[in-house]
Protein backbone atom coordinates (compact mmCIF):
# COMPACT_ATOMS: atom_id res chain seq x y z
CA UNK A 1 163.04 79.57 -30.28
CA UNK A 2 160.42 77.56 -32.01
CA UNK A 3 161.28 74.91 -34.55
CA UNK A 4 159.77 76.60 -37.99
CA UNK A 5 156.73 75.52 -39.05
CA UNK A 6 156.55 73.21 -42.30
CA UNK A 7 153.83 72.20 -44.12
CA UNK A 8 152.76 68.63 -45.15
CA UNK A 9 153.51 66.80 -48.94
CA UNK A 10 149.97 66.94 -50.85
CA UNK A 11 148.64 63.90 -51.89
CA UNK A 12 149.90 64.86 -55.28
CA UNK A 13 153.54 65.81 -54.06
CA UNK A 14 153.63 62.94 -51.62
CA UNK A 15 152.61 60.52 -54.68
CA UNK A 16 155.33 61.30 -57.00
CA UNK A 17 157.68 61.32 -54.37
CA UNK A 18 156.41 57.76 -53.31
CA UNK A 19 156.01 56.44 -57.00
CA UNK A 20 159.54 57.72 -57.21
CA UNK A 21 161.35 55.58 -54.16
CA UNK A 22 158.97 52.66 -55.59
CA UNK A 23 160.03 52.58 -58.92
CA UNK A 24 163.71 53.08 -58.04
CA UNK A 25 163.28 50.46 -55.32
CA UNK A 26 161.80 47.91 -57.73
CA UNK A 27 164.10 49.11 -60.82
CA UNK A 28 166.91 48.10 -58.68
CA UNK A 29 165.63 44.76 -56.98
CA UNK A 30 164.59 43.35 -60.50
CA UNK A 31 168.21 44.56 -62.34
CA UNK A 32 170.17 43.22 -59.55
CA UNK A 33 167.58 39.80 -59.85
CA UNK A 34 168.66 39.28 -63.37
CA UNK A 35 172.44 39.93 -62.77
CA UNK A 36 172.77 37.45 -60.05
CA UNK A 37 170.74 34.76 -61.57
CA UNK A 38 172.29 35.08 -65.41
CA UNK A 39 176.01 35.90 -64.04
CA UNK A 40 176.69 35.91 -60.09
CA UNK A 41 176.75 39.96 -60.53
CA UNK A 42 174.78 41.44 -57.45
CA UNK A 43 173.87 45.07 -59.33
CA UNK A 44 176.41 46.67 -56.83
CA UNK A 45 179.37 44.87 -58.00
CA UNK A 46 178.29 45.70 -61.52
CA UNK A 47 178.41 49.31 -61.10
CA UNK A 48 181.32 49.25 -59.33
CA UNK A 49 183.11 47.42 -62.17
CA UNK A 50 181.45 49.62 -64.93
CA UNK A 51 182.88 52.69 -63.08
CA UNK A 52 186.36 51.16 -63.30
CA UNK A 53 185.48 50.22 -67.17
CA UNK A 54 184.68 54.19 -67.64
CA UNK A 55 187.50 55.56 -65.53
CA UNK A 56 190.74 56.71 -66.95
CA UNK A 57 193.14 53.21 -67.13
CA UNK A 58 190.39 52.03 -65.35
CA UNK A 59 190.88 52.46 -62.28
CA UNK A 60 189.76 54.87 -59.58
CA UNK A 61 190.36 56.15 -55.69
CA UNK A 62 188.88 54.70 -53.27
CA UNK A 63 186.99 57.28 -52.15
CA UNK A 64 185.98 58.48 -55.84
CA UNK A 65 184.17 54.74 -56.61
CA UNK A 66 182.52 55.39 -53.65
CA UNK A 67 180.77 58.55 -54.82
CA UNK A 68 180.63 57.39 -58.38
CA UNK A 69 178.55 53.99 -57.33
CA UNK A 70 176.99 55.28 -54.51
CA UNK A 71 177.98 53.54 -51.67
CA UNK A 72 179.63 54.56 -48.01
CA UNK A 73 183.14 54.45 -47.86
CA UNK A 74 183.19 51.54 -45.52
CA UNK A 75 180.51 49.59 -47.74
CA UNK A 76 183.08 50.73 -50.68
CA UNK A 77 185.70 49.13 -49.14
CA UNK A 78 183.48 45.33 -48.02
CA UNK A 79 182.89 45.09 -51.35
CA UNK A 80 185.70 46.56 -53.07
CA UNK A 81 187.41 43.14 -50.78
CA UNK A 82 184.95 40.81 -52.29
CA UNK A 83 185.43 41.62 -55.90
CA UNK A 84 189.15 41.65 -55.27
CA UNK A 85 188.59 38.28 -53.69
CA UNK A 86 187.03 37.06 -56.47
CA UNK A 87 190.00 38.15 -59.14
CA UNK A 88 187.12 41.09 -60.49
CA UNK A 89 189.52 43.94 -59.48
CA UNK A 90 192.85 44.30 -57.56
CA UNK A 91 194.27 47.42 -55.45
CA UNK A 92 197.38 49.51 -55.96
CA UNK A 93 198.79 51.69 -53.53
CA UNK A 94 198.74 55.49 -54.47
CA UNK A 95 202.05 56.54 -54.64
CA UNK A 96 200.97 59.93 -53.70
CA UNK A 97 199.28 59.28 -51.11
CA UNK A 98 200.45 56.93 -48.75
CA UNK A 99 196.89 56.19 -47.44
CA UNK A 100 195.56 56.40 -50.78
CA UNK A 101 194.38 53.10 -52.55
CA UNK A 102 193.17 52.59 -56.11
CA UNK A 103 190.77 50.09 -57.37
CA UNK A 104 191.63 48.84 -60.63
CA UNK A 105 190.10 46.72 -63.19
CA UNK A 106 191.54 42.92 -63.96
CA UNK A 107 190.96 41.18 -67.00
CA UNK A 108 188.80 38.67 -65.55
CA UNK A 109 186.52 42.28 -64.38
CA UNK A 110 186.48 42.87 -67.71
CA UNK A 111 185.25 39.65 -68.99
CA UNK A 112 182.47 39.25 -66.36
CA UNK A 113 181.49 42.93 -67.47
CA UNK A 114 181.26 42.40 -70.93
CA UNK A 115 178.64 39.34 -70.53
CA UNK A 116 176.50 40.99 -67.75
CA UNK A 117 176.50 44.13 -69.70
CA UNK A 118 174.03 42.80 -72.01
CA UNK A 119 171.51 41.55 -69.43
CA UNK A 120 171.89 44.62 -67.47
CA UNK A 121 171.20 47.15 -70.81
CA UNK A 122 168.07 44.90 -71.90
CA UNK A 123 166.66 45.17 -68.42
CA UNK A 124 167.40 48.90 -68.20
CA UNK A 125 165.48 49.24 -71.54
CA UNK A 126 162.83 46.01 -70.53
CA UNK A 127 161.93 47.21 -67.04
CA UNK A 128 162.25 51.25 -67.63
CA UNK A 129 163.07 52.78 -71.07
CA UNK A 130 160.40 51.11 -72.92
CA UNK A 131 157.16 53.03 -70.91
CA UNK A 132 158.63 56.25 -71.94
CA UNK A 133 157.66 58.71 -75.13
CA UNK A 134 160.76 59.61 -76.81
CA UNK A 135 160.56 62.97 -75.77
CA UNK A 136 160.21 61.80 -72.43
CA UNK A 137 163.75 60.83 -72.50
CA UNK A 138 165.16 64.53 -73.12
CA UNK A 139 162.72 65.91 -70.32
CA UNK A 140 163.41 63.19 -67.94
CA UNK A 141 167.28 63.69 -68.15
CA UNK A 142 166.80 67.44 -68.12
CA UNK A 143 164.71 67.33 -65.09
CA UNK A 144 167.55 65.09 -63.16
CA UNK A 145 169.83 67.36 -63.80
CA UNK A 146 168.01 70.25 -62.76
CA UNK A 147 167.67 68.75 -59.35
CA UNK A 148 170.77 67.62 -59.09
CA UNK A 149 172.46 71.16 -57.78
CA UNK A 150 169.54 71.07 -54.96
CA UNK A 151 170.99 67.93 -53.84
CA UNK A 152 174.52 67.24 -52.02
CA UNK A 153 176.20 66.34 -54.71
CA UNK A 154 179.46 63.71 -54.24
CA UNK A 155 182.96 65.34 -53.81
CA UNK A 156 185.11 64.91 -56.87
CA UNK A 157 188.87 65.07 -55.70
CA UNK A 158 191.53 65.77 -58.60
């Protein structure tokens, strides 16, 4: 049988979709920048630890910080080692779950997340927010969540 035949981006499909990886490519490279520089916070440790911050007694599954901060389970786990490392976050055994691990949040996590916060918010607003129409803001947020049943969505276990 013969592989169906698809049909080529347009230059107009193909430059949204490129102006979209770009952005979010340099978005991410200039946040994490500013992190690093003002607190020794690569961006990926600082979503991990705001996750944590949002969670219920913050703290989280292994497996669900993965899917919240987007990251494999084995990069999950690298870092999850180096912020523990570090003092940012410790592990407790789920009691459940013998093979089950939480992630929780320490005090000094908390400190370190309450001064990068601020950099991180006035780059979000800096480097994105402030290009946008305020009525951008409800289409924009409307529009990712439209998409967002197209797309694989993480697993949420309970």
């Amino acid at each position: 049988m013969a592989p169906p035949t698809v049909s080529e981006l347009s230059e107009t499909e193909l430059a949204v979709w490129r102006g979209f990886l770009r952005l979010h490519a340099a978005l991410a490279k200039q946040l994490d920048a500013e992190l690093e520089a003002a607190h020794g916070l690569p961006l990926s440790s600082y979503e991990v630890l705001i996750n944590l911050q949002a969670a219920p007694d913050q703290r989280l599954r292994m497996a669900d910080l993965a899917d919240r901060a987007l990251l494999s389970r084995s990069g999950m786990t690298r870092l999850v080692d180096r912020l523990e490392r570090q003092g940012l976050l410790a592990r407790d055994h789920c009691v459940s779950d013998a093979r089950g691990c939480f992630a929780v949040l320490t005090d000094a996590g908390r400190e370190l997340l309450a001064r990068a916060r601020p950099t991180h918010l006035a780059g979000v607003r800096e480097k994105f927010l402030q290009h946008l129409e305020p009525g951008d803001f409800e289409r924009l947020a409307a529009l990712w969540e439209a998409m967002m049943p197209g797309v694989t969505a993480p697993t949420q276990k309970t």
